[in-house]
PDB file of N, CA and C in Angstrom:
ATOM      1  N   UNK A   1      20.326-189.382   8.975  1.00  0.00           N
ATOM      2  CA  UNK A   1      20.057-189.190   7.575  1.00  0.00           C
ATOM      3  C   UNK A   1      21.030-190.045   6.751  1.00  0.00           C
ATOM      4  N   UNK A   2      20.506-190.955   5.850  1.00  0.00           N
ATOM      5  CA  UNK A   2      21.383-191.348   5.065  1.00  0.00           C
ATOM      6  C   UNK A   2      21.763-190.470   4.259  1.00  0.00           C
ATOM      7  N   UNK A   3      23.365-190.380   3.519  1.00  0.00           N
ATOM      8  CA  UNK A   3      24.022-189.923   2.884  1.00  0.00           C
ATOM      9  C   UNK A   3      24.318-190.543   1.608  1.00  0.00           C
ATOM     10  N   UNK A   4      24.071-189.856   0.806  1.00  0.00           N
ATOM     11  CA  UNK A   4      24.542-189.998  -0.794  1.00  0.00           C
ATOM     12  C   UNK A   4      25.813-189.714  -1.402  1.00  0.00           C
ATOM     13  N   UNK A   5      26.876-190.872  -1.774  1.00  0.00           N
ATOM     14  CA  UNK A   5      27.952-190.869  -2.049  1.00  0.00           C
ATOM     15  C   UNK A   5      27.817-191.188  -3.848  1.00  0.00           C
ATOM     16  N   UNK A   6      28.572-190.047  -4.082  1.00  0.00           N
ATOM     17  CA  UNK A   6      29.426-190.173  -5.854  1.00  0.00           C
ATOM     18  C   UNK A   6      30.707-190.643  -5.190  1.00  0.00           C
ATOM     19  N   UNK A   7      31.059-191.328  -7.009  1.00  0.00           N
ATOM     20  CA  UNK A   7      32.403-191.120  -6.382  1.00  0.00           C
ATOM     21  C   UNK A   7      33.244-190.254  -6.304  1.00  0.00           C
ATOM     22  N   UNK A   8      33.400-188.871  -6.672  1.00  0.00           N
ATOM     23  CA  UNK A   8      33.881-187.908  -7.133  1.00  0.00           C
ATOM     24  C   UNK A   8      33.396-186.947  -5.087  1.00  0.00           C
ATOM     25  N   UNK A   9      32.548-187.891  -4.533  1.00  0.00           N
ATOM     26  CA  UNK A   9      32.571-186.926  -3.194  1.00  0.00           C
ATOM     27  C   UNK A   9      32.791-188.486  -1.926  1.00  0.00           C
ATOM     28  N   UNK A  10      33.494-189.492  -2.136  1.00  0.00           N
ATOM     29  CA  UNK A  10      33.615-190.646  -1.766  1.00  0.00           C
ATOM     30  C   UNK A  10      35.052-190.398  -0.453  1.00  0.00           C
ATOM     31  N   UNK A  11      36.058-189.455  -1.191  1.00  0.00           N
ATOM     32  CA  UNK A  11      36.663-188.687  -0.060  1.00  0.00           C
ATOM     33  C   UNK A  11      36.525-188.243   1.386  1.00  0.00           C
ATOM     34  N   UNK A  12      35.585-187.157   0.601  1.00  0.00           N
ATOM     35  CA  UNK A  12      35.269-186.281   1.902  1.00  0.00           C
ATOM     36  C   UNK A  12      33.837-186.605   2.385  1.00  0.00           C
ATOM     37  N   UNK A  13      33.315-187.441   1.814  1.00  0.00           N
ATOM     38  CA  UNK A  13      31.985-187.948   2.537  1.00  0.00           C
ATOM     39  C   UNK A  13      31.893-188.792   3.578  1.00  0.00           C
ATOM     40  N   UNK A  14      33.410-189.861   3.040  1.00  0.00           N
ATOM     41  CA  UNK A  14      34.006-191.216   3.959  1.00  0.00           C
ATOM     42  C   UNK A  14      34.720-191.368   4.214  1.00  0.00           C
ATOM     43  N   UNK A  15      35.976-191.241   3.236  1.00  0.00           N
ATOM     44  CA  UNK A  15      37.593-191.166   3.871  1.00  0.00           C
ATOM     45  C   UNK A  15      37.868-189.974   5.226  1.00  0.00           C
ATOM     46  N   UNK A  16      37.451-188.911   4.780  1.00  0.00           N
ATOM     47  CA  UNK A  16      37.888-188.088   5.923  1.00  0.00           C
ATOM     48  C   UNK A  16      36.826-187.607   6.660  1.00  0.00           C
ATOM     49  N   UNK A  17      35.618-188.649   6.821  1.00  0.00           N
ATOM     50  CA  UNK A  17      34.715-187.943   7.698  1.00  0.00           C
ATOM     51  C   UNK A  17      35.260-188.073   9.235  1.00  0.00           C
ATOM     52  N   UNK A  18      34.786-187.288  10.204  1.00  0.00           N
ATOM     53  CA  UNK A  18      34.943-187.004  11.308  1.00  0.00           C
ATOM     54  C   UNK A  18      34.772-188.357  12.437  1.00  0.00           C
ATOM     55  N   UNK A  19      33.901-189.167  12.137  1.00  0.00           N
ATOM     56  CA  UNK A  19      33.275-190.222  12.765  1.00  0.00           C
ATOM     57  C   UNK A  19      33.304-191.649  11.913  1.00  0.00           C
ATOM     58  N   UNK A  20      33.310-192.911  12.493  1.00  0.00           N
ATOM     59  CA  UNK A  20      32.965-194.116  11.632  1.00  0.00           C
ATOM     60  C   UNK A  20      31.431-193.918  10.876  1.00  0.00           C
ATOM     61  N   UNK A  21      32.159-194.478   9.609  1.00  0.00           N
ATOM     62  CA  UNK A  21      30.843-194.384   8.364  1.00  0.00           C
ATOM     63  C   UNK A  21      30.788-195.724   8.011  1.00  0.00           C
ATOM     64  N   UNK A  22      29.461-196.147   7.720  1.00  0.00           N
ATOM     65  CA  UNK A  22      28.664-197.626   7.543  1.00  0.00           C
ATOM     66  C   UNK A  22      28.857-197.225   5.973  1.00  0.00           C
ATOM     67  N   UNK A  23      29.296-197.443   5.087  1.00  0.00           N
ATOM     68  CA  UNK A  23      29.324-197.313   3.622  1.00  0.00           C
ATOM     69  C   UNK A  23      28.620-198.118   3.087  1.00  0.00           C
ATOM     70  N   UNK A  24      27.597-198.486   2.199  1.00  0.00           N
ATOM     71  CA  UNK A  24      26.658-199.397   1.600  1.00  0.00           C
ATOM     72  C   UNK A  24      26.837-199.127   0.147  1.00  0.00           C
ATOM     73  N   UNK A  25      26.688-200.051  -0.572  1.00  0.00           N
ATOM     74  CA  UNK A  25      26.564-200.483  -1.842  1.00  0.00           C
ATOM     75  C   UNK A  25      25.800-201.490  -2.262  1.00  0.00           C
ATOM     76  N   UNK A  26      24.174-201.082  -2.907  1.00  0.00           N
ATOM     77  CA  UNK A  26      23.423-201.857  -3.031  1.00  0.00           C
ATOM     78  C   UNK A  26      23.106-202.062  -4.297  1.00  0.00           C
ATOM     79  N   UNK A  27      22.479-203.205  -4.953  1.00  0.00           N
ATOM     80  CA  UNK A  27      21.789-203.057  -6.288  1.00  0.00           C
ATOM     81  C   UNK A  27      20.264-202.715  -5.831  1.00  0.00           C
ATOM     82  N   UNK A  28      19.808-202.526  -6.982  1.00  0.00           N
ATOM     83  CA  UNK A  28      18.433-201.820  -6.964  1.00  0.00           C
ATOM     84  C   UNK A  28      17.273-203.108  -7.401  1.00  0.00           C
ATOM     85  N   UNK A  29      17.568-204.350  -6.250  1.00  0.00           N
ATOM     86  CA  UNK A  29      17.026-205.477  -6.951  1.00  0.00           C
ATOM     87  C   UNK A  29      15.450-205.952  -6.066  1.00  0.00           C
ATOM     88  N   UNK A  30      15.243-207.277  -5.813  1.00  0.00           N
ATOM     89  CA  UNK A  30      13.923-207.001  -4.730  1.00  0.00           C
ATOM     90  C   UNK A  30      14.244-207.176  -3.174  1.00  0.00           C
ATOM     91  N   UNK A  31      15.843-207.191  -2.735  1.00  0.00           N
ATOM     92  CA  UNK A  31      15.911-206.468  -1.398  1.00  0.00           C
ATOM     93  C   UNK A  31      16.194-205.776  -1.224  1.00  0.00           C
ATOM     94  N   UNK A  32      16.878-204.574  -2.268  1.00  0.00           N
ATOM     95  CA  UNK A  32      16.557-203.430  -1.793  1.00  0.00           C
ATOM     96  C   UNK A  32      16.198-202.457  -0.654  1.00  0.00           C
ATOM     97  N   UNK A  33      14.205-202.378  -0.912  1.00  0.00           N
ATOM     98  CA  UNK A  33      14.059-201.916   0.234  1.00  0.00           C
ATOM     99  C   UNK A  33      14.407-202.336   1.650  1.00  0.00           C
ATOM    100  N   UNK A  34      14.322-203.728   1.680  1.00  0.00           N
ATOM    101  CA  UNK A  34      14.396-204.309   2.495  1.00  0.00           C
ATOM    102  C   UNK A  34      16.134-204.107   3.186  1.00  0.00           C
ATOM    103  N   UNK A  35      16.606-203.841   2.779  1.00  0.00           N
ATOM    104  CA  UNK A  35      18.202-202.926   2.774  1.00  0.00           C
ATOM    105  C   UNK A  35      18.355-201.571   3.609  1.00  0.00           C
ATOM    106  N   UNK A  36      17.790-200.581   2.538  1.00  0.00           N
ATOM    107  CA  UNK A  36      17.411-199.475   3.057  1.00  0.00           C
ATOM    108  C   UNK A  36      17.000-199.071   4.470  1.00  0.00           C
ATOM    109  N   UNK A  37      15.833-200.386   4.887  1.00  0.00           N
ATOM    110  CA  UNK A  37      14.851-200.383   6.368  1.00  0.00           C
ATOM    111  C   UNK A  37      16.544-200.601   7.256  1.00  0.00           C
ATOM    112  N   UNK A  38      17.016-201.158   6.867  1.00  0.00           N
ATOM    113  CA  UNK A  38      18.333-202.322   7.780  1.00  0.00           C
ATOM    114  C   UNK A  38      18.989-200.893   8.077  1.00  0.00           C
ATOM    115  N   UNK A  39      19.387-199.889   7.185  1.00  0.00           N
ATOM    116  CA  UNK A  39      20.362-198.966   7.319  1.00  0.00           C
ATOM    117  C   UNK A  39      19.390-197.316   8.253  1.00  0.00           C
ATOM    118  N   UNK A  40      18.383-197.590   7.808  1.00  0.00           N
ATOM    119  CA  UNK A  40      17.425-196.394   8.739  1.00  0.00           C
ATOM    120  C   UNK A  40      17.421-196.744   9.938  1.00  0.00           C
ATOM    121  N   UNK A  41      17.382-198.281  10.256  1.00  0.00           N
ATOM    122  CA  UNK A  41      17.415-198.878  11.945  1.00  0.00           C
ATOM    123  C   UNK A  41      18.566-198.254  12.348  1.00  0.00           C
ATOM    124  N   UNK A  42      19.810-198.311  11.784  1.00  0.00           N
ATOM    125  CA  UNK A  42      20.940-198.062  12.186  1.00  0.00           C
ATOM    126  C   UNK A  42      21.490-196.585  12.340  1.00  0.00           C
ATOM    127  N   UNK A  43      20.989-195.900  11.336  1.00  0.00           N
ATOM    128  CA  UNK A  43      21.348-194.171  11.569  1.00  0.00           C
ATOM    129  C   UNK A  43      19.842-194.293  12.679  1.00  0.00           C
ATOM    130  N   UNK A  44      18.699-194.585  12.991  1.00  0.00           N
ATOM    131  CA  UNK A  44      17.988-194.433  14.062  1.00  0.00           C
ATOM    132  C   UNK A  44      18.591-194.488  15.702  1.00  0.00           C
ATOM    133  N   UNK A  45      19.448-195.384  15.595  1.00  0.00           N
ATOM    134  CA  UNK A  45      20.278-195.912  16.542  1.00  0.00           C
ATOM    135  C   UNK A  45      21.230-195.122  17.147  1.00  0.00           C
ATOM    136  N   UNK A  46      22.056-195.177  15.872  1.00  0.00           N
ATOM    137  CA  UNK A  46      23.136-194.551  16.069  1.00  0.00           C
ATOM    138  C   UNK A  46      23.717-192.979  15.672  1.00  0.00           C
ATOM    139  N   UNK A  47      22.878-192.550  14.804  1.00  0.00           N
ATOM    140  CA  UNK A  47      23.025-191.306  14.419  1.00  0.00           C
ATOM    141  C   UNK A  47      24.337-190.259  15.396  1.00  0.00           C
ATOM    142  N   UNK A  48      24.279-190.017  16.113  1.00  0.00           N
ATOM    143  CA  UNK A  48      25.367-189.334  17.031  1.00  0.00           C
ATOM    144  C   UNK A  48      26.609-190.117  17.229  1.00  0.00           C
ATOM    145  N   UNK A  49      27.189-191.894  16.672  1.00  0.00           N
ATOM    146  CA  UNK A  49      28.144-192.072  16.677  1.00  0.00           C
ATOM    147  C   UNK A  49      28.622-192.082  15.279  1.00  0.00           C
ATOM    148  N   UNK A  50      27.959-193.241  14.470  1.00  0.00           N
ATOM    149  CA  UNK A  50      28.215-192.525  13.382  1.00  0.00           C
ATOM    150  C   UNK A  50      27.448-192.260  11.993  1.00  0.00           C
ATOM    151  N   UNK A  51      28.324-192.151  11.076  1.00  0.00           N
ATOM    152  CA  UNK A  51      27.779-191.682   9.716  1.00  0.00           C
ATOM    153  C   UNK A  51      27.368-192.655   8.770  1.00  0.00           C
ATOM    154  N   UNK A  52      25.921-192.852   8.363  1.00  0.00           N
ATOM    155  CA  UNK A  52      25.345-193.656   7.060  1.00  0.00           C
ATOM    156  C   UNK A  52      25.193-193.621   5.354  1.00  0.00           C
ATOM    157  N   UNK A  53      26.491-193.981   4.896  1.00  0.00           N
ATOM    158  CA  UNK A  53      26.293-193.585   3.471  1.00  0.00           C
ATOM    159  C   UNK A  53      25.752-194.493   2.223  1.00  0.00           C
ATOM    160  N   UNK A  54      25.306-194.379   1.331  1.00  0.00           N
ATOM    161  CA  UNK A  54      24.752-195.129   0.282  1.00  0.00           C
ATOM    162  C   UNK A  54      25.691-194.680  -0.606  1.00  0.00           C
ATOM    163  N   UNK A  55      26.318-195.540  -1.407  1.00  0.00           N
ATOM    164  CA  UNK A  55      26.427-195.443  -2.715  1.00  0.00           C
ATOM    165  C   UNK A  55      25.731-195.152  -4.037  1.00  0.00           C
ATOM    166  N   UNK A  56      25.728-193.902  -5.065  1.00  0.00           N
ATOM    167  CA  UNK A  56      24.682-194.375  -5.888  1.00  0.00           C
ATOM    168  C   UNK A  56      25.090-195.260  -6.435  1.00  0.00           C
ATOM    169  N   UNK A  57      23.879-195.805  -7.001  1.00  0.00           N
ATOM    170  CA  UNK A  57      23.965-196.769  -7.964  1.00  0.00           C
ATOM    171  C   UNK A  57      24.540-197.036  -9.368  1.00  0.00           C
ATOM    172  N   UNK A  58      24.169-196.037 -10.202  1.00  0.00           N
ATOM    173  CA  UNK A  58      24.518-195.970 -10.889  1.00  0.00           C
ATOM    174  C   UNK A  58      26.138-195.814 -11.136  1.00  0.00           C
ATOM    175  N   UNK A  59      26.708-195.571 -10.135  1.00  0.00           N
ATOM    176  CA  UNK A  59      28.251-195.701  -9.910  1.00  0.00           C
ATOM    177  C   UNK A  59      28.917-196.962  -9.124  1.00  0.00           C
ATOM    178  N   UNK A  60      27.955-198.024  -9.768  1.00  0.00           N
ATOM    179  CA  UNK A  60      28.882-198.733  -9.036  1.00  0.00           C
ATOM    180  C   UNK A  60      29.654-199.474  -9.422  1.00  0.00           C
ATOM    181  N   UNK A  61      29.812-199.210 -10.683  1.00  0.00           N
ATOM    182  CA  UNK A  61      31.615-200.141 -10.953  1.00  0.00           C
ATOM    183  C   UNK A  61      32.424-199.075 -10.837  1.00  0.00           C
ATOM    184  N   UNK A  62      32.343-197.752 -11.054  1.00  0.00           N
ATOM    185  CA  UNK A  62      33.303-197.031 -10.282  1.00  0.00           C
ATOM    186  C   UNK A  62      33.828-197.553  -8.790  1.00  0.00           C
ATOM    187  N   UNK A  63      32.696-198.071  -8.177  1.00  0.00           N
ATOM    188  CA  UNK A  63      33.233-197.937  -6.666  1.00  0.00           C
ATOM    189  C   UNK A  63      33.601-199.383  -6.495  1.00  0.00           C
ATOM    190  N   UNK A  64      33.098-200.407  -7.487  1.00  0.00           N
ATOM    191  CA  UNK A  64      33.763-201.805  -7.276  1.00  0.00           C
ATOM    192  C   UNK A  64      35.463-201.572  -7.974  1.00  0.00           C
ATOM    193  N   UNK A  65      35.183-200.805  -9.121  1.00  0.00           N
ATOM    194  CA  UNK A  65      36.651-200.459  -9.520  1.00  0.00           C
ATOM    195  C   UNK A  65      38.162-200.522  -8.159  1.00  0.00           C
ATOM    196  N   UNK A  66      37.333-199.098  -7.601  1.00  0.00           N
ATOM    197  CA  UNK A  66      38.161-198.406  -6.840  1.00  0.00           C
ATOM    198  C   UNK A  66      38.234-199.506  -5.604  1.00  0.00           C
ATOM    199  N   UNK A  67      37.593-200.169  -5.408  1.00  0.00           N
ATOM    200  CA  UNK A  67      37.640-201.194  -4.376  1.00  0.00           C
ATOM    201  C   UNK A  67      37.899-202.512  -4.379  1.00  0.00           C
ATOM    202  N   UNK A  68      37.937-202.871  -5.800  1.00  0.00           N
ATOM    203  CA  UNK A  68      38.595-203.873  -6.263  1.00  0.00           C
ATOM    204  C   UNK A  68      38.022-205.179  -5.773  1.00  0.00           C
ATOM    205  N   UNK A  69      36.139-205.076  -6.103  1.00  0.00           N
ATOM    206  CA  UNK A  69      35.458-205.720  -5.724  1.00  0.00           C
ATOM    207  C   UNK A  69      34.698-206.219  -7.264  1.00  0.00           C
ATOM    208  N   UNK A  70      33.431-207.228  -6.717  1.00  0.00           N
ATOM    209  CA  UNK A  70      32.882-207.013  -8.270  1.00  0.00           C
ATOM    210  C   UNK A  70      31.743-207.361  -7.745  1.00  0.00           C
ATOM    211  N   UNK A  71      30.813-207.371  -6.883  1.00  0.00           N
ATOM    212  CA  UNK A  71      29.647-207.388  -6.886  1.00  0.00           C
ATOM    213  C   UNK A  71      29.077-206.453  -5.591  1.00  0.00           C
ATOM    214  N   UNK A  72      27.449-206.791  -5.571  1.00  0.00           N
ATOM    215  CA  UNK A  72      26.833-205.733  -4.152  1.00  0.00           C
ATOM    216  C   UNK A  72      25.381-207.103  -3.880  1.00  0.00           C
ATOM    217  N   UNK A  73      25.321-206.597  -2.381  1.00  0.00           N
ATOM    218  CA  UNK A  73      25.254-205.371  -1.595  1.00  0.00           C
ATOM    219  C   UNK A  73      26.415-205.855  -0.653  1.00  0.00           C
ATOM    220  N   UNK A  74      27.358-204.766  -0.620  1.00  0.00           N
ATOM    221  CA  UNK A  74      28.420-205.028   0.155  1.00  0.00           C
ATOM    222  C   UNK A  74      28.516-203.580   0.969  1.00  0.00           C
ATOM    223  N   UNK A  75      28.967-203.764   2.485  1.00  0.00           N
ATOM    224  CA  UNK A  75      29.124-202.941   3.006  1.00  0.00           C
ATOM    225  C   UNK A  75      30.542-202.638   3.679  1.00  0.00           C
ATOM    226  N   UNK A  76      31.127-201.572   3.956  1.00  0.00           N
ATOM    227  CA  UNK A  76      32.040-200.895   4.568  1.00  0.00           C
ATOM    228  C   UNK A  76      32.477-200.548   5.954  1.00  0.00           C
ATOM    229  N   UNK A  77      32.936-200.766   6.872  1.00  0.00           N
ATOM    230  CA  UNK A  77      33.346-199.633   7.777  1.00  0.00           C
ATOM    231  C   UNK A  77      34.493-199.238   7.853  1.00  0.00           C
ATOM    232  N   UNK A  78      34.513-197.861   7.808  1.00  0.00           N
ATOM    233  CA  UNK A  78      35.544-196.960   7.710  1.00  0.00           C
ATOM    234  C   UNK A  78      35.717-195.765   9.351  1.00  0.00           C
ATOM    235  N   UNK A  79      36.872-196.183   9.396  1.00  0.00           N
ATOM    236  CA  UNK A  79      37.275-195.649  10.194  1.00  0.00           C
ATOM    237  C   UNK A  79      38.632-194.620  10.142  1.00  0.00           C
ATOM    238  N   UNK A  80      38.969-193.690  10.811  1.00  0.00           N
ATOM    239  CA  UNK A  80      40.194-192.650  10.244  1.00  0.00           C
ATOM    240  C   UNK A  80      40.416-193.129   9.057  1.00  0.00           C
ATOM    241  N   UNK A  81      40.212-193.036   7.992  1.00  0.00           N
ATOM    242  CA  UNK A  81      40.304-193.151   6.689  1.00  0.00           C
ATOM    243  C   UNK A  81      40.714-194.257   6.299  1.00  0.00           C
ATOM    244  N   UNK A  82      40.377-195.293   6.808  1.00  0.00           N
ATOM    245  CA  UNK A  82      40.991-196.946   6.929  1.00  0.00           C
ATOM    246  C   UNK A  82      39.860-197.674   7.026  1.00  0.00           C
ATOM    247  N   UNK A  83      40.022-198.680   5.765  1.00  0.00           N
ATOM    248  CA  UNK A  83      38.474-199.566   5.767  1.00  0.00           C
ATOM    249  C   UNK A  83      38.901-200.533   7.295  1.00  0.00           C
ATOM    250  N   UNK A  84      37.856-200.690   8.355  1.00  0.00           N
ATOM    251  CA  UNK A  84      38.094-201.332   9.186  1.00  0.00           C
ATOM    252  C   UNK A  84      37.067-202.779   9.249  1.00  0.00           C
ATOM    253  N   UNK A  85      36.147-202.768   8.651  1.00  0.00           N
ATOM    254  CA  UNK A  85      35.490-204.204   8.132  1.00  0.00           C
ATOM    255  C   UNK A  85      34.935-203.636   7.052  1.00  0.00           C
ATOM    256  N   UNK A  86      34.143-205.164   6.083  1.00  0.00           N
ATOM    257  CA  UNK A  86      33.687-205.485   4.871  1.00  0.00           C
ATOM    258  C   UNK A  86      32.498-206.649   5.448  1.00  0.00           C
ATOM    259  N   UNK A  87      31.460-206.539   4.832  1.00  0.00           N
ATOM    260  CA  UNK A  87      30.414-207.334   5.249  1.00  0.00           C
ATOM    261  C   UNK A  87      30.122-207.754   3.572  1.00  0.00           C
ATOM    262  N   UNK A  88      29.519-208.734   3.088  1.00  0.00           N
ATOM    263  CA  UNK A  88      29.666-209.044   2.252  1.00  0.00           C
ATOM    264  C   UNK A  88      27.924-209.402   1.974  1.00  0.00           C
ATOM    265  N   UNK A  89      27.033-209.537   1.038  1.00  0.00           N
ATOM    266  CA  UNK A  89      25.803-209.909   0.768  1.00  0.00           C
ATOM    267  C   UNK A  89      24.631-209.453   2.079  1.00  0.00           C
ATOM    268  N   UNK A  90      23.459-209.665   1.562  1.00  0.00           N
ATOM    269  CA  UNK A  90      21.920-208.921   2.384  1.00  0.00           C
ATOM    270  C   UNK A  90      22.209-209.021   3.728  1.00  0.00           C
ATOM    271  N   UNK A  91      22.612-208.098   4.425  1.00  0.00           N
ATOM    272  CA  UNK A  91      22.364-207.739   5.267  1.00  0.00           C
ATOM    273  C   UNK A  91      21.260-207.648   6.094  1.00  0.00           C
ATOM    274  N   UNK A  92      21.174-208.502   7.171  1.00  0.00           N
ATOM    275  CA  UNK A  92      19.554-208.037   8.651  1.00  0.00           C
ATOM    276  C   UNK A  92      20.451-207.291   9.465  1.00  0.00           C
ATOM    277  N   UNK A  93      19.129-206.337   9.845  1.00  0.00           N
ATOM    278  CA  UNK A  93      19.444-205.221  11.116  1.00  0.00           C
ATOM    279  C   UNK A  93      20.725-205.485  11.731  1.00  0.00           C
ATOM    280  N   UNK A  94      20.779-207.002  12.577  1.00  0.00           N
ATOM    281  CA  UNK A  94      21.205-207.438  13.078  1.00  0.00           C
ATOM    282  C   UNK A  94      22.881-207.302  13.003  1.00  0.00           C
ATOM    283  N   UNK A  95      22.789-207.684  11.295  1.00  0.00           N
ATOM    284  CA  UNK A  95      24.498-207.350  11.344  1.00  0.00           C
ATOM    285  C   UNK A  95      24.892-206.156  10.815  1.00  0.00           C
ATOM    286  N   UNK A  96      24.116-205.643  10.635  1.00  0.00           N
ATOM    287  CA  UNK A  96      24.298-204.011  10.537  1.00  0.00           C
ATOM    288  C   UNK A  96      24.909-203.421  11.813  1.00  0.00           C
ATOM    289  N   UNK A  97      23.925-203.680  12.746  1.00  0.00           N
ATOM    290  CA  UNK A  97      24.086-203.001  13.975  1.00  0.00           C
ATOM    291  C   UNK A  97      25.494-203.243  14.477  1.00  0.00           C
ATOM    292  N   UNK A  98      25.804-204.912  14.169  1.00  0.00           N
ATOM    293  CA  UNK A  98      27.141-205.329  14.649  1.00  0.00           C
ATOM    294  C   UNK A  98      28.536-204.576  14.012  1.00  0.00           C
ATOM    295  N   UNK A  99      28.056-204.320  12.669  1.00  0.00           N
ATOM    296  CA  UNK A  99      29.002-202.952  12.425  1.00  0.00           C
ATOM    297  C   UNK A  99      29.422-201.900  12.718  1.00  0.00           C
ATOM    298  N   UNK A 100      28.174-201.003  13.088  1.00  0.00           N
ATOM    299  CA  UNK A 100      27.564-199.950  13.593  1.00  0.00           C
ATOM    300  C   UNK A 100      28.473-200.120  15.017  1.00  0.00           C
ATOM    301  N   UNK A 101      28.552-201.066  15.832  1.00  0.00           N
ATOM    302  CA  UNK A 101      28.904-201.149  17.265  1.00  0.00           C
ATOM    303  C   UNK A 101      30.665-201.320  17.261  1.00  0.00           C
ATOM    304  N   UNK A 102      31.090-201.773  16.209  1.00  0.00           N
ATOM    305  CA  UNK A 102      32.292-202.137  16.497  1.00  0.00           C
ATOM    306  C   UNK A 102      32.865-200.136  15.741  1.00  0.00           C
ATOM    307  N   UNK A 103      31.926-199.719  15.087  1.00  0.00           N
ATOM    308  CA  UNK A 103      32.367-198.557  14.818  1.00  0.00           C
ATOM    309  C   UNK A 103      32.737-197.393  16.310  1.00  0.00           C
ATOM    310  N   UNK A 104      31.340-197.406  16.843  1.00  0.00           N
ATOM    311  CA  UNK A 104      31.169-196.757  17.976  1.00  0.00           C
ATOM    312  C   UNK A 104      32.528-197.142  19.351  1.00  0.00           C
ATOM    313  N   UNK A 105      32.846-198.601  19.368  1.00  0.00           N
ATOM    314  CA  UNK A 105      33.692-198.987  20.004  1.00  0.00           C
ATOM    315  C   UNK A 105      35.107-198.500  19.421  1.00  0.00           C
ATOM    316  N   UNK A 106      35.784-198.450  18.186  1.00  0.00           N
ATOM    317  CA  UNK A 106      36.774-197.840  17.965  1.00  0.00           C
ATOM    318  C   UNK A 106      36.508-196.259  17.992  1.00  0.00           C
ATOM    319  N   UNK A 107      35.877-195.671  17.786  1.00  0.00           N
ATOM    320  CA  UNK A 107      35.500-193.785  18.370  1.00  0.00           C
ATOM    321  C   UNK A 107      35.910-193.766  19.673  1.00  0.00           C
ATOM    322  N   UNK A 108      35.267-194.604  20.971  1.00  0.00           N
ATOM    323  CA  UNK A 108      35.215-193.988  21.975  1.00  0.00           C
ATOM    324  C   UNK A 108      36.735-194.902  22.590  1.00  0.00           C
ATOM    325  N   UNK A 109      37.552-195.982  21.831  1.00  0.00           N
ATOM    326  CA  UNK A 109      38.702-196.058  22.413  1.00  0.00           C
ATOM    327  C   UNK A 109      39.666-194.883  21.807  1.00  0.00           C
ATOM    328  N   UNK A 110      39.347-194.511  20.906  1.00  0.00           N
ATOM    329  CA  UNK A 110      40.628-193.262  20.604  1.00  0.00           C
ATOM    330  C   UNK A 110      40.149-192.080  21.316  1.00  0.00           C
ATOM    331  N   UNK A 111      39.169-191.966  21.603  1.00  0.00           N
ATOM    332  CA  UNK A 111      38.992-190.674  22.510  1.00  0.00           C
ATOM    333  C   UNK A 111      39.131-191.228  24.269  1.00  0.00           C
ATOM    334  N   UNK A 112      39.533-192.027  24.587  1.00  0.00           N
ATOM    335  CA  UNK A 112      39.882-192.776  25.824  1.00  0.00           C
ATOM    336  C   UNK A 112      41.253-192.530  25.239  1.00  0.00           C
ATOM    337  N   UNK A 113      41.967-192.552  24.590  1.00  0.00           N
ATOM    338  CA  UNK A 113      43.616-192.617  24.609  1.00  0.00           C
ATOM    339  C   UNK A 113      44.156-191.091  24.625  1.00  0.00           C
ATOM    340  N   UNK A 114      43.223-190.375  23.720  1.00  0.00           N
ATOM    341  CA  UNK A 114      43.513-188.827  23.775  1.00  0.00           C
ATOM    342  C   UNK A 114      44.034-188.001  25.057  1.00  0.00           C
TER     343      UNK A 114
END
């Protein structure tokens, strides 16, 4: 399921979620959907490693604020509360997934060190 991030729940939705989160920040322009499909492949995929969030929209100079960015569609991975990559413009499946994987790969080395 994708997840809907304010920023006011950007914390505990992503900073301290339990698992790596794919964070997205999109405009509402004509790839879009074509966005959306990229991030359903990926919670399809991966759902049990990790977590898929959207930004709304309407908050997003809050979240370019807080991130000290200035444009979208830019994406996130977050890991123990530490951005661990930034992907930058439209995204295919493709490098989604490559996010998605390097997420799953830092999960299962800290639970190999445990």
């Amino acid at each position: 399921m994708l997840s809907l991030v304010w920023p006011e729940t950007l914390k505990d939705e992503v900073i301290q979620a339990q698992k790596p989160v794919l964070f997205a920040l999109l405009n509402k322009d004509e790839s879009y959907q074509d966005q959306i499909k990229a991030l359903e492949k990926v919670i399809h995929l991966f759902n049990k490693h990790i977590k898929v969030c959207l930004g709304i929209e309407e908050f997003l100079e809050s979240f370019f604020e807080h991130f000290g960015i200035n444009g979208a569609p830019l994406y996130f991975l977050f890991y123990d509360g530490k951005e661990v990559q930034r992907f930058f413009g439209h995204a295919k499946t493709k490098d989604l997934i490559g996010i998605a994987e390097v997420g799953v790969r830092l999960s299962k080395n800290k639970k190999t060190q445990l």
